[in-house]
C-alpha atoms as a PDB file:
ATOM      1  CA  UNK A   1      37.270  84.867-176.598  1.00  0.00           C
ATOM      2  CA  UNK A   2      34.309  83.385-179.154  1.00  0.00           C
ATOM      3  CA  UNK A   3      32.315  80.208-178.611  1.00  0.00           C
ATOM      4  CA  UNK A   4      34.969  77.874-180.283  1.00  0.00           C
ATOM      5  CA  UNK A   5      37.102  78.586-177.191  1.00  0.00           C
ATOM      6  CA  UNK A   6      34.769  77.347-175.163  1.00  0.00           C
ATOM      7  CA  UNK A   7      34.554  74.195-177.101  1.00  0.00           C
ATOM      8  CA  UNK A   8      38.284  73.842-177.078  1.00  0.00           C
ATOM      9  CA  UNK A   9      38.043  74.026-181.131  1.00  0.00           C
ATOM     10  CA  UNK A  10      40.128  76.321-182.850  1.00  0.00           C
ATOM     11  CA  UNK A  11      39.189  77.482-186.225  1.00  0.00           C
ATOM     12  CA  UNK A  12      41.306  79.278-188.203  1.00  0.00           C
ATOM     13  CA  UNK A  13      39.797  80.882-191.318  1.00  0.00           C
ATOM     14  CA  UNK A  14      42.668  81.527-194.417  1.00  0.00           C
ATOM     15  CA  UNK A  15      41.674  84.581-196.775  1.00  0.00           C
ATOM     16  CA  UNK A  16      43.852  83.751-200.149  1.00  0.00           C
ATOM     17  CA  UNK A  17      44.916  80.773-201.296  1.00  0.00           C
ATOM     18  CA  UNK A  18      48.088  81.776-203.419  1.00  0.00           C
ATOM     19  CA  UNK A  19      51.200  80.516-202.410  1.00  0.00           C
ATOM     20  CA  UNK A  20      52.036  82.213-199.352  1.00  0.00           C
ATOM     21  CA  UNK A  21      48.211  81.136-198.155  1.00  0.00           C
ATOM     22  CA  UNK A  22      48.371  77.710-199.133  1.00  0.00           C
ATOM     23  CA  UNK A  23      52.366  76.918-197.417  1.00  0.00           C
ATOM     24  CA  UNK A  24      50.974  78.382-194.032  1.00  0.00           C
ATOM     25  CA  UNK A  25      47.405  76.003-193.803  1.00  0.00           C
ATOM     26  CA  UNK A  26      50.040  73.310-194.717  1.00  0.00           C
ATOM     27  CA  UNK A  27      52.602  74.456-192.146  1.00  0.00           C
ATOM     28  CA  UNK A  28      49.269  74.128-190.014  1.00  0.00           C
ATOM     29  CA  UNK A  29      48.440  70.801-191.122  1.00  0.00           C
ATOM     30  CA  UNK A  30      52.261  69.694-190.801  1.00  0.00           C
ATOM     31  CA  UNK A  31      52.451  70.908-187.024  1.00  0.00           C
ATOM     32  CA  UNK A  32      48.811  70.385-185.814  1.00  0.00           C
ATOM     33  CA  UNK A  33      47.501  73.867-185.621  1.00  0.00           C
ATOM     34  CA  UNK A  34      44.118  74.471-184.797  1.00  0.00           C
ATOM     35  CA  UNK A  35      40.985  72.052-185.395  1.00  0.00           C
ATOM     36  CA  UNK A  36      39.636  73.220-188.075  1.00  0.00           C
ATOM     37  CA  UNK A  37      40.822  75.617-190.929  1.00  0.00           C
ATOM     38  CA  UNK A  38      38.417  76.934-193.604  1.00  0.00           C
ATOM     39  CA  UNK A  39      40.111  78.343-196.957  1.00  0.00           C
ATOM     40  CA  UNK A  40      38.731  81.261-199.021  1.00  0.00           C
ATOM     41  CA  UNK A  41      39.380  82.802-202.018  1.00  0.00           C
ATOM     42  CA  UNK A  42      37.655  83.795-205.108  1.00  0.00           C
ATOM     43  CA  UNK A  43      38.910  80.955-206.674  1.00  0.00           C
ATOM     44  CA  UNK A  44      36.599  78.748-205.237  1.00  0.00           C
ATOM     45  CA  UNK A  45      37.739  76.031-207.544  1.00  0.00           C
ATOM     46  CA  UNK A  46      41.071  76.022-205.775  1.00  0.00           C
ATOM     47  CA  UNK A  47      40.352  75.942-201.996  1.00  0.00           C
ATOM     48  CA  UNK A  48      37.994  73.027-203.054  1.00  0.00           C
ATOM     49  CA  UNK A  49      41.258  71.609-204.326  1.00  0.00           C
ATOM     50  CA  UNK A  50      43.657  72.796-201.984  1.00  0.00           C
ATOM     51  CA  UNK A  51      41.666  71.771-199.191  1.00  0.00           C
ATOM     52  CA  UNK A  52      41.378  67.939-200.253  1.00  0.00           C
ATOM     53  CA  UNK A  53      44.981  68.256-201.194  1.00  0.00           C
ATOM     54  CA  UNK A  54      45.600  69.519-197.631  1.00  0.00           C
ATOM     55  CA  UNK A  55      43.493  66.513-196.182  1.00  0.00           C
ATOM     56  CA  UNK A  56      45.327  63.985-197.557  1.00  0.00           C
ATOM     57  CA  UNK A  57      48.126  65.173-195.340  1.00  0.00           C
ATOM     58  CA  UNK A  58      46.494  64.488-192.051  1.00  0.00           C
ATOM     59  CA  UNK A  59      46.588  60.396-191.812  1.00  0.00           C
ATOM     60  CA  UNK A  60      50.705  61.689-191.586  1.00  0.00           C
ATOM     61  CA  UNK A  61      49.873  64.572-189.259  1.00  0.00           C
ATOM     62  CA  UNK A  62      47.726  65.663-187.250  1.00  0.00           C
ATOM     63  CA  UNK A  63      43.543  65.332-187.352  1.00  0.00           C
ATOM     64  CA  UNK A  64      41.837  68.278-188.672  1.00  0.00           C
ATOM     65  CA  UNK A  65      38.824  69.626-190.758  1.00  0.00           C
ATOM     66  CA  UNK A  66      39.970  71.585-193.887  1.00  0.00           C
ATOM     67  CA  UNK A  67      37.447  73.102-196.132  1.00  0.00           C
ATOM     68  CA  UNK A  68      36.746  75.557-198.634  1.00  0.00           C
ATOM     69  CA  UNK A  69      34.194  78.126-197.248  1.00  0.00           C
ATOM     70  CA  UNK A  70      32.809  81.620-197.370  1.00  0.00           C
ATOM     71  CA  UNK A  71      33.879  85.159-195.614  1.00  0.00           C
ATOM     72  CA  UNK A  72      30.129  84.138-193.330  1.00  0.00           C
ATOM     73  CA  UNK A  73      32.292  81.071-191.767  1.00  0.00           C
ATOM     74  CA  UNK A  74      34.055  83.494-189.995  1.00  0.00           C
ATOM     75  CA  UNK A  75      31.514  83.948-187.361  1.00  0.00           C
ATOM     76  CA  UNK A  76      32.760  82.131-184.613  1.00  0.00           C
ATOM     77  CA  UNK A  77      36.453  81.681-185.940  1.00  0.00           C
ATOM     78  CA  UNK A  78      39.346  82.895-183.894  1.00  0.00           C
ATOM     79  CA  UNK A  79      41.468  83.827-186.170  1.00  0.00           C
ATOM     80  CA  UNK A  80      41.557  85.717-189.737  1.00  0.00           C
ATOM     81  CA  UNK A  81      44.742  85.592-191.486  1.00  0.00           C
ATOM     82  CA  UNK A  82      44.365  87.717-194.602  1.00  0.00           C
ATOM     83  CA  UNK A  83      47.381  86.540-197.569  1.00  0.00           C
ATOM     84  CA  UNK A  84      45.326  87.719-200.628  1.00  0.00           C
ATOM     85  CA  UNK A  85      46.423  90.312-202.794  1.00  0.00           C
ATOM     86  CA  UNK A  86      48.507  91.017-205.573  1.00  0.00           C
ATOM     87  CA  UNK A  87      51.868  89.059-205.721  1.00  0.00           C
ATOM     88  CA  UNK A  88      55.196  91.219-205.847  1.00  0.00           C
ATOM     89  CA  UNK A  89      56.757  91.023-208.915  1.00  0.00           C
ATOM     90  CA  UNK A  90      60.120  91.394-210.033  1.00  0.00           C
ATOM     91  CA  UNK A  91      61.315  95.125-209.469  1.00  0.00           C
ATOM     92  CA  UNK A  92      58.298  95.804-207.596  1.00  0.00           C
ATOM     93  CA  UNK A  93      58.734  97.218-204.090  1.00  0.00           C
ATOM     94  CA  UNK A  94      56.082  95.987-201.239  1.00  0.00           C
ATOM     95  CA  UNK A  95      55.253 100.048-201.213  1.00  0.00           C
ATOM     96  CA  UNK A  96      54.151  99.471-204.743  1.00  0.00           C
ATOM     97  CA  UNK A  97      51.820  97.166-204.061  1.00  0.00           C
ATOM     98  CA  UNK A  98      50.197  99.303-201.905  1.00  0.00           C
ATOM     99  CA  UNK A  99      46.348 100.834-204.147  1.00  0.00           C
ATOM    100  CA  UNK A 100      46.340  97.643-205.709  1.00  0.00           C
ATOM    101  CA  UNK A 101      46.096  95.588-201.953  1.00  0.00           C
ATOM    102  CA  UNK A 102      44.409  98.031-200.337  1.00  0.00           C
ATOM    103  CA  UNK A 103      41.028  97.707-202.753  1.00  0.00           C
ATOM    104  CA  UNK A 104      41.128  94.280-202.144  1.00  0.00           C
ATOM    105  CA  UNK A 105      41.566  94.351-198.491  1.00  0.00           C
ATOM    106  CA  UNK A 106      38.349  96.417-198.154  1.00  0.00           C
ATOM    107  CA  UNK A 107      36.399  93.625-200.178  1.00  0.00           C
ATOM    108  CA  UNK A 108      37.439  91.639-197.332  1.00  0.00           C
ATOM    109  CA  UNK A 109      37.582  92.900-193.959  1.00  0.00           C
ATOM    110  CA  UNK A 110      33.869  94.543-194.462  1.00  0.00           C
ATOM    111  CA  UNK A 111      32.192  90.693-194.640  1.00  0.00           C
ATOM    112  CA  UNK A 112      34.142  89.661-192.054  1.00  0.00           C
ATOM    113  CA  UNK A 113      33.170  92.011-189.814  1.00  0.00           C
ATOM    114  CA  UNK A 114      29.460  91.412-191.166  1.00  0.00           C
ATOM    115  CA  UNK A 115      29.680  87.923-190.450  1.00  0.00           C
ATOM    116  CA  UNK A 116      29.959  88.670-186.861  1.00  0.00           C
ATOM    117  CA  UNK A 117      33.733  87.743-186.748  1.00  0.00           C
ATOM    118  CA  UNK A 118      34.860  88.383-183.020  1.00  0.00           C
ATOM    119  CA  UNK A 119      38.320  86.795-183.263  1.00  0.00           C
ATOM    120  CA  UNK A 120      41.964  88.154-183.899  1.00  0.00           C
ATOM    121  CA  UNK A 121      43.138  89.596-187.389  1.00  0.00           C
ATOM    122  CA  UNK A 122      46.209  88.701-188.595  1.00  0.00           C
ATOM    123  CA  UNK A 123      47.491  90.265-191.755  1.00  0.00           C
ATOM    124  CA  UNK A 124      50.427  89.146-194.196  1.00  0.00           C
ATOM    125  CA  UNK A 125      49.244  90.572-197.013  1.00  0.00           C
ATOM    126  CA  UNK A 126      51.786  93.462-198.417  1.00  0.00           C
ATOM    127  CA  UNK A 127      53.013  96.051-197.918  1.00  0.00           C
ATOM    128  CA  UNK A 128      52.089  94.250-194.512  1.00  0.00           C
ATOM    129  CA  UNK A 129      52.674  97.498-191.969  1.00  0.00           C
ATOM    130  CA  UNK A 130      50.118  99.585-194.598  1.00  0.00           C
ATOM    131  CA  UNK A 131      47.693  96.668-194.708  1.00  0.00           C
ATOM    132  CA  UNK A 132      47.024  95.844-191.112  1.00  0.00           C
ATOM    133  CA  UNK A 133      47.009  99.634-190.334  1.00  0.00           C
ATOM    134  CA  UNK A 134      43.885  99.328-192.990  1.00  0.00           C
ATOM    135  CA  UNK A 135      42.278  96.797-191.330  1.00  0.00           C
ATOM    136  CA  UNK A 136      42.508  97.803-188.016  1.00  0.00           C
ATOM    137  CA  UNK A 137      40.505 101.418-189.463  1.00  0.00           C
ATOM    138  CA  UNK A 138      38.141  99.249-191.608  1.00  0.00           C
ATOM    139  CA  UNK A 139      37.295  96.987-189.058  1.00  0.00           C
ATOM    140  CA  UNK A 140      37.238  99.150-186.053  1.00  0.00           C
ATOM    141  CA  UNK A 141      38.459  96.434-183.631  1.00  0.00           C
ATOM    142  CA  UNK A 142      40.441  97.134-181.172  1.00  0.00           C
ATOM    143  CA  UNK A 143      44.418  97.339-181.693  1.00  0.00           C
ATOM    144  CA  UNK A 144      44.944  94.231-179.332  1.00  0.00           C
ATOM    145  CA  UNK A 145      42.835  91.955-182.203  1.00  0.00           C
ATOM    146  CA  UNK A 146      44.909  93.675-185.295  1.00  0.00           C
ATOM    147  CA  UNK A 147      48.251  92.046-185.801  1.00  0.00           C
ATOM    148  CA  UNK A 148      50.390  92.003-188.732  1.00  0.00           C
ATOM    149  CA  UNK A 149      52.812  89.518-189.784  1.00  0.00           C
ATOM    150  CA  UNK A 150      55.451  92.491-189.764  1.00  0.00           C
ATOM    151  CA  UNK A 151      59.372  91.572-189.280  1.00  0.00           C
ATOM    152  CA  UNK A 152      58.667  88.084-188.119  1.00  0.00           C
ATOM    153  CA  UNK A 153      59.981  86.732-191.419  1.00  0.00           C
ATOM    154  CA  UNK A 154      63.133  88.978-191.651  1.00  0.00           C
ATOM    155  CA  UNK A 155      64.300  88.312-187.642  1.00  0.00           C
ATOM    156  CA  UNK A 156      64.501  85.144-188.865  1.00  0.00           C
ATOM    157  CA  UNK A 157      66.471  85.916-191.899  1.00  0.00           C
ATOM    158  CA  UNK A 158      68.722  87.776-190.000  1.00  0.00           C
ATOM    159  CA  UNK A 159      69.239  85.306-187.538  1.00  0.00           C
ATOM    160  CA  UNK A 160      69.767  82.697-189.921  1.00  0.00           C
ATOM    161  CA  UNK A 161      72.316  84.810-191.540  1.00  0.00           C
ATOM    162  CA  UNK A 162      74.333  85.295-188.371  1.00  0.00           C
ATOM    163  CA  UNK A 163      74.345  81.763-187.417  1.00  0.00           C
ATOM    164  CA  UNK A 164      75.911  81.048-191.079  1.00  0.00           C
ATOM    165  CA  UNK A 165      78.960  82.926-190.061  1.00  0.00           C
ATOM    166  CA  UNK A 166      80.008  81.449-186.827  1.00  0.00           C
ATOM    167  CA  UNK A 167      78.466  77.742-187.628  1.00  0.00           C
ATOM    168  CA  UNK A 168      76.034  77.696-184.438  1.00  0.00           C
ATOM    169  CA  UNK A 169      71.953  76.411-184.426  1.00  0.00           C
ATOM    170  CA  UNK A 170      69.941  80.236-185.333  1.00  0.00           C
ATOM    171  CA  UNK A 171      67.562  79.119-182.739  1.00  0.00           C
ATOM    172  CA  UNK A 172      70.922  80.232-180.712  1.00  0.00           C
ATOM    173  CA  UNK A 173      70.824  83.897-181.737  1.00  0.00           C
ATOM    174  CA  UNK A 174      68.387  86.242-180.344  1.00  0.00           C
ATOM    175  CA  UNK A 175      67.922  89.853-182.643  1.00  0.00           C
ATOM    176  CA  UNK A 176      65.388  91.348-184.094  1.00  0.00           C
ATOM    177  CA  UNK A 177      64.887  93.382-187.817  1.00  0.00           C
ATOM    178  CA  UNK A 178      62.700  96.704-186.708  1.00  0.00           C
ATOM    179  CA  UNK A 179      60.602  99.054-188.799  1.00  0.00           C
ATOM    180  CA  UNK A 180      58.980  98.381-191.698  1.00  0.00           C
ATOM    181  CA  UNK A 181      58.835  94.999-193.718  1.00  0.00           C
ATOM    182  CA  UNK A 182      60.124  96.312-196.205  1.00  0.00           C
ATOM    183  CA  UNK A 183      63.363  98.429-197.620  1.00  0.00           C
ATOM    184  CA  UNK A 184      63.499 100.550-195.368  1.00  0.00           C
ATOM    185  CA  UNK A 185      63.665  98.132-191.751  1.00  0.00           C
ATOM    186  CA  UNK A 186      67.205  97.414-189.910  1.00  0.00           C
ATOM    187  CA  UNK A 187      69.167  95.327-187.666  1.00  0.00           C
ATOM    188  CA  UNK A 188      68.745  96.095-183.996  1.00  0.00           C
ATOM    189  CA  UNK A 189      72.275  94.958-183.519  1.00  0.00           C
ATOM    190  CA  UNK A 190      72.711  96.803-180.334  1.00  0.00           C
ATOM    191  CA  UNK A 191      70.480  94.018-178.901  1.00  0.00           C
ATOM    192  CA  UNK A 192      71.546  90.518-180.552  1.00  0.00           C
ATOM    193  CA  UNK A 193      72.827  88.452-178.875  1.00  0.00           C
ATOM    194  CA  UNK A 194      74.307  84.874-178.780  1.00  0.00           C
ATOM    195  CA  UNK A 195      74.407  82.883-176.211  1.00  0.00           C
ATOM    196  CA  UNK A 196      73.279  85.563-174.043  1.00  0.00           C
ATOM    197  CA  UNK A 197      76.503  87.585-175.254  1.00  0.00           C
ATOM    198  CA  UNK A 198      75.825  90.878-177.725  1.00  0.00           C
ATOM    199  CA  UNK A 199      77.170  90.733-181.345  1.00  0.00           C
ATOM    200  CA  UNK A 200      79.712  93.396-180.311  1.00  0.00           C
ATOM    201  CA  UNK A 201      80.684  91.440-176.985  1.00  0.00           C
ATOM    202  CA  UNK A 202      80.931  87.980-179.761  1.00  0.00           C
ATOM    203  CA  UNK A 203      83.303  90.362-181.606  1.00  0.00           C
ATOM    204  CA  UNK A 204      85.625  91.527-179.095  1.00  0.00           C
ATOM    205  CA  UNK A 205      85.758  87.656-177.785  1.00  0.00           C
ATOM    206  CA  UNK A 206      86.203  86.100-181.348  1.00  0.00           C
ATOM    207  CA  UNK A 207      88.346  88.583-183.492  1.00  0.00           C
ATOM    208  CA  UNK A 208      87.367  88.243-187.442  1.00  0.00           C
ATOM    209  CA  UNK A 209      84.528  86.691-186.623  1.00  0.00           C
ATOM    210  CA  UNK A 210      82.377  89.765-187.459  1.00  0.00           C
ATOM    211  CA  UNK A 211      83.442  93.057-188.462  1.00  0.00           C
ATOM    212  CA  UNK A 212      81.001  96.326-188.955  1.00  0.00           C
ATOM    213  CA  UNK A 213      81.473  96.050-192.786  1.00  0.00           C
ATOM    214  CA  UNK A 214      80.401  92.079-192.467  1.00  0.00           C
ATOM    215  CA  UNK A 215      77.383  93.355-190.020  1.00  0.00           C
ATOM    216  CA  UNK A 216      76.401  95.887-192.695  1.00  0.00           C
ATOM    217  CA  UNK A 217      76.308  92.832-195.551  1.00  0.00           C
ATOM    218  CA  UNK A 218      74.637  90.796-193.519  1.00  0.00           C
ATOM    219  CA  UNK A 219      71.511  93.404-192.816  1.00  0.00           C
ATOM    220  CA  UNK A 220      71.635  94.251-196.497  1.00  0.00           C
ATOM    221  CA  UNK A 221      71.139  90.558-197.071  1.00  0.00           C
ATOM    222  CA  UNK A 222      68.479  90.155-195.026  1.00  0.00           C
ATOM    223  CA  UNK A 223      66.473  93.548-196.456  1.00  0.00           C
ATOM    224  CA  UNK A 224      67.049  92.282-200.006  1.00  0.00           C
ATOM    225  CA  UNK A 225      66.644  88.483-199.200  1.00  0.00           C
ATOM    226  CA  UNK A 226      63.135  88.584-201.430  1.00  0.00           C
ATOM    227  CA  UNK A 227      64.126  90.274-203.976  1.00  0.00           C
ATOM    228  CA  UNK A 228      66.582  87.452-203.936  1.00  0.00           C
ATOM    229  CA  UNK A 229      64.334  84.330-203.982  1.00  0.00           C
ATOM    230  CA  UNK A 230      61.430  86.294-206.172  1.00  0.00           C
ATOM    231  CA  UNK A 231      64.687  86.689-208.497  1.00  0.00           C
ATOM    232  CA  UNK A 232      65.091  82.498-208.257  1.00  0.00           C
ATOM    233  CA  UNK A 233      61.673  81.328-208.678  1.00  0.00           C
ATOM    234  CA  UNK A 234      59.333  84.081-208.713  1.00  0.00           C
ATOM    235  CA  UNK A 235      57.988  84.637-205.195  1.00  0.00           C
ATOM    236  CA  UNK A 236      58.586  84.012-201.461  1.00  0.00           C
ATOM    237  CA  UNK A 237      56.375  81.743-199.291  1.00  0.00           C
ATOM    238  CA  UNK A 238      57.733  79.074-197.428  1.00  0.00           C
ATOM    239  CA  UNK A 239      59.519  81.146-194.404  1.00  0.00           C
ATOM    240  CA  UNK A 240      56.475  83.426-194.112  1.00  0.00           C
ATOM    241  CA  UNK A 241      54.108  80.830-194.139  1.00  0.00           C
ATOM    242  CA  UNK A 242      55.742  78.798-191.198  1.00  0.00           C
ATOM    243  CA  UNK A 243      56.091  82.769-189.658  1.00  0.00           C
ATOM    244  CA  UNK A 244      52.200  82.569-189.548  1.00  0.00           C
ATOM    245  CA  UNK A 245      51.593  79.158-188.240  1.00  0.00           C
ATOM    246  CA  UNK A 246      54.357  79.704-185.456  1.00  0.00           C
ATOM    247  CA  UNK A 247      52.171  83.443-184.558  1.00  0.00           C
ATOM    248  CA  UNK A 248      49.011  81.793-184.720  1.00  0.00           C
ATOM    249  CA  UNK A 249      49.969  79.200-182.268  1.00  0.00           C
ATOM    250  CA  UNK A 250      51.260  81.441-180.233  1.00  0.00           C
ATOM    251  CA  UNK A 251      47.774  82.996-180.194  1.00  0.00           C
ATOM    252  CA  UNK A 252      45.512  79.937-180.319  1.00  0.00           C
ATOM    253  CA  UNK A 253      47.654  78.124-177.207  1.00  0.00           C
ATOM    254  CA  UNK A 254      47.552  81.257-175.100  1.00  0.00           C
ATOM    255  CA  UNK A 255      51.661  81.267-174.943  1.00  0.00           C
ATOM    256  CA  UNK A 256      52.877  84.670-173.718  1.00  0.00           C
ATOM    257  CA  UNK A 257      55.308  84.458-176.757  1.00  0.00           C
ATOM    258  CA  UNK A 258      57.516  87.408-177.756  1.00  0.00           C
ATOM    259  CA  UNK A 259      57.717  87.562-181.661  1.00  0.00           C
ATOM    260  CA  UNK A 260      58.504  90.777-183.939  1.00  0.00           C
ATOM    261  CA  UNK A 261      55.388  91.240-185.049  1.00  0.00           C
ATOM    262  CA  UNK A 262      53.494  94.877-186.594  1.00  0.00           C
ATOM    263  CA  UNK A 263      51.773  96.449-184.150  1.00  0.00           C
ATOM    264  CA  UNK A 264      50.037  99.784-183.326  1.00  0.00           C
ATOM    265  CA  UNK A 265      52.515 102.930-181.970  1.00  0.00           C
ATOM    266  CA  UNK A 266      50.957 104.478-179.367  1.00  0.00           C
ATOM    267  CA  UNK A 267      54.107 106.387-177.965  1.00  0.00           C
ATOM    268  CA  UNK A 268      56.599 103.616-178.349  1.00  0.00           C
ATOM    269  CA  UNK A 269      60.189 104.912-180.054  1.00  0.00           C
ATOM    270  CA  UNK A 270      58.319 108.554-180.217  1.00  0.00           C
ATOM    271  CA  UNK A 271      55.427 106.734-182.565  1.00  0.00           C
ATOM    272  CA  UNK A 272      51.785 107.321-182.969  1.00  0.00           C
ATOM    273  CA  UNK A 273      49.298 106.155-185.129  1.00  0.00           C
ATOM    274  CA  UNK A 274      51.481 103.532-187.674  1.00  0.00           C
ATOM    275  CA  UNK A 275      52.209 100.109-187.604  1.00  0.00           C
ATOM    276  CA  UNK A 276      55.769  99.095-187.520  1.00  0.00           C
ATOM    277  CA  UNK A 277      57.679  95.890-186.808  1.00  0.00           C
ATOM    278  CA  UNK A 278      58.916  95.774-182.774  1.00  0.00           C
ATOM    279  CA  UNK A 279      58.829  92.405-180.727  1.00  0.00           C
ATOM    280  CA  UNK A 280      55.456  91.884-178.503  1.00  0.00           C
ATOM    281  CA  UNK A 281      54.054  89.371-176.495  1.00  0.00           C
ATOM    282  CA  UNK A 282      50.931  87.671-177.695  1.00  0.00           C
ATOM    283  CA  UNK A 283      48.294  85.315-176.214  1.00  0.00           C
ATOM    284  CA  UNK A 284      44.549  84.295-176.967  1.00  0.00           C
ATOM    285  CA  UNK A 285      43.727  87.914-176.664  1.00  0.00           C
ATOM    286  CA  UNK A 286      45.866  89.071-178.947  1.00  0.00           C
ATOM    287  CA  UNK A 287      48.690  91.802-178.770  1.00  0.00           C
ATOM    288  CA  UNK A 288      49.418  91.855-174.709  1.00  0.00           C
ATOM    289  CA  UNK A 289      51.885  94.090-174.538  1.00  0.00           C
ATOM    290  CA  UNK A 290      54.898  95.946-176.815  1.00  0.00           C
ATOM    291  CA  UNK A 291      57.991  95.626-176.320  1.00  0.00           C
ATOM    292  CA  UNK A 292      60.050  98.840-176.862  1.00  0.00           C
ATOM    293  CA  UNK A 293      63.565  98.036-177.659  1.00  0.00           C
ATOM    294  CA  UNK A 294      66.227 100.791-176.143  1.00  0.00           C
ATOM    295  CA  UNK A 295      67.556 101.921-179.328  1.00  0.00           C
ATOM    296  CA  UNK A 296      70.957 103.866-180.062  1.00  0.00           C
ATOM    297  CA  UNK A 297      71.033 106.657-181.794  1.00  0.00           C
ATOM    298  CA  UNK A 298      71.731 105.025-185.327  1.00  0.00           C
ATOM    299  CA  UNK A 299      68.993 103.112-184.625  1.00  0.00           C
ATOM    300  CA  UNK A 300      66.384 105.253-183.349  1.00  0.00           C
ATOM    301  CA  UNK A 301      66.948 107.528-186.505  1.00  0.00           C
ATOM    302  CA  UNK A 302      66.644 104.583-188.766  1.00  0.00           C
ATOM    303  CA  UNK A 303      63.023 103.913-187.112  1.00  0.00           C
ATOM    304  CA  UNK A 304      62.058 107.134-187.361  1.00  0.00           C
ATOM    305  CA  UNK A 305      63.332 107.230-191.365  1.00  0.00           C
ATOM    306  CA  UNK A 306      61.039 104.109-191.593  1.00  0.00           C
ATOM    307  CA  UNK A 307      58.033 105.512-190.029  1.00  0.00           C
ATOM    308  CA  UNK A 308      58.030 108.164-191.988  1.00  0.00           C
ATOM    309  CA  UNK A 309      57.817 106.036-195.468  1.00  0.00           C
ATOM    310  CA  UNK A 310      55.316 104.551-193.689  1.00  0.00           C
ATOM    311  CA  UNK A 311      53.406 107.096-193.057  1.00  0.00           C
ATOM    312  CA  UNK A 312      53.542 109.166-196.305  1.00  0.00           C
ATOM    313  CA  UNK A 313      52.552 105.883-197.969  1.00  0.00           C
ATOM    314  CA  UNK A 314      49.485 105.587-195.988  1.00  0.00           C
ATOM    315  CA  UNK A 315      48.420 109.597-196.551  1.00  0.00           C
ATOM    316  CA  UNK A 316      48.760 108.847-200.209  1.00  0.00           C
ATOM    317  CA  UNK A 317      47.355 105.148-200.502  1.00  0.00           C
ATOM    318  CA  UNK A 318      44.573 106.053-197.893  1.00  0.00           C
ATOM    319  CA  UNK A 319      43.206 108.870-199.971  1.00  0.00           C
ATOM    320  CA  UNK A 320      43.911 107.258-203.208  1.00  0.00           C
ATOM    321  CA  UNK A 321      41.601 104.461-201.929  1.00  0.00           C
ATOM    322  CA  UNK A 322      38.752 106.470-199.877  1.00  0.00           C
ATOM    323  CA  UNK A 323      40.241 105.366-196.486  1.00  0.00           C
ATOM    324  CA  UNK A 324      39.582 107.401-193.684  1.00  0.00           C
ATOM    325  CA  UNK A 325      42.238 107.658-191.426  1.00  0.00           C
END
């Protein structure tokens, strides 16, 4: 892909050091991700920091250069995960975010690009499904090298959730939340399974297990589950940063892997031209291929009711921000 492949090094280069950018290069550091990861911000001060902080990990871990460094280091880096932006606050939606995030992302994807950047974008920056839509105009790469974070973080929830309920492992159940990452994505229950067994199937098998009211609590769980920990202590960033290492390996090690991640519609669930959470499989190239989940007809109007928050947002915030779209 860039001449650090070729080297076998894998650079990674962070853009934001908050808290969401600072838990995934030390999920990174933790699980041996990549060779080298170089952290910027405009608070230089900090990634100086952050990155010695970060260094004193490895003796424990794994080798690995960390460094503060510019948007020009991202020349020959493989991948750009993009975290900056304003923080959700209290209240605030991830749509609200929205003009705020999307002036910032343009101070950043433009010197990437200018560097010469050739690698893979990956965005986690919210309202994620607006944001990597954004870069993937603003940088003009193709859709296979744009990736967004998307539902990675809320499959998980959701499977977590489930697991709770019956006492099993959630690396046991298999489901995905589609749509948006945000209020307005859902449970693809038609398709979870445990065990290799659908939720419904699990039902008919283990009566009171689950009900549809109990299914219902659990996916409002999982859509509200920030609003729940920003609530607690004021923002969310362990579970997405671990999200990001675990897509960026997937990337870096070539792996095939399916993960819900936001990806261009180009026809998929009667989509065009938006970003929305689905499961795809990834490599070192990037997005390889969607993965269009048959969807009933609760569900298929519930991704079309998504899509189209989506897309007004983007009319508005892409205009409001001199976007072309």
């Amino acid at each position: 892909m860039t001449a650090t492949n070729a080297k076998n090094h894998q650079k990674v280069i962070l853009v934001g050091d908050g808290a969401v950018g600072s838990s995934f290069a030390y999920a990174m550091t933790l699980q041996g991700i990549a060779q080298e990861i170089v952290i910027v911000d405009i608070a230089k001060d900090r990634t100086v920091g952050d990155a010695l902080d970060l260094s004193d990990a490895t003796p424990y871990s794994f080798p690995k250069n960390i460094r503060s460094g510019e948007y020009s280091d991202a020349k020959d880096a493989d991948i750009v995960v993009i975290t900056a932006g304003a923080p959700q606050k209290p209240g605030e939606t991830r749509l609200d975010l929205v003009n705020k995030n999307l002036n910032i992302l343009k101070s950043i994807v433009n010197p990437v690009v200018e560097s010469g950047f050739n690698g893979i974008f990956l965005v986690a920056a919210n309202p994620v499904d607006i944001l990597t839509y954004a870069t993937y105009k603003l940088s003009g790469f193709p859709k296979e090298r744009v990736i967004g974070s998307g539902t990675s973080l809320d499959s998980n929830r959701l499977r977590k959730f489930v697991a709770e309920e019956i006492n099993v492992d959630p690396r046991s159940v298999h489901g995905y939340i589609l749509g948006e990452h945000g209020d307005s994505e859902f449970a693809a229950w038609s398709h979870l399974t445990i065990g290799g067994i659908t939720i419904r199937e699990w039902m008919a098998a283990n009566p009171g297990s689950f009900t549809e009211e109990k299914l219902q609590a659990i996916q409002e769980r999982t859509v509200n589950a920030a609003y729940e920990i920003i609530n607690g202590k004021g923002a969310t960033f362990y579970g997405v940063g671990t999200a990001l290492a675990r897509i960026c390996k997937a990337l870096l090690n070539d792996e095939n892997t399916v993960l819900p991640l936001s990806v261009l519609m180009e026809g998929q669930y009667g989509l065009n031209d938006v970003y929305v959470g689905t499961p795809a499989i990834v490599n070192k190239d990037g997005l390889r291929q969607i993965i269009e989940v048959p969807l009933d007809d609760k569900e298929k109007a519930a991704m079309d009711a998504s899509a189209s928050a989506l897309n007004k947002v983007i009319e508005d915030g892409f205009a409001a921000t001199d976007i072309k779209r």
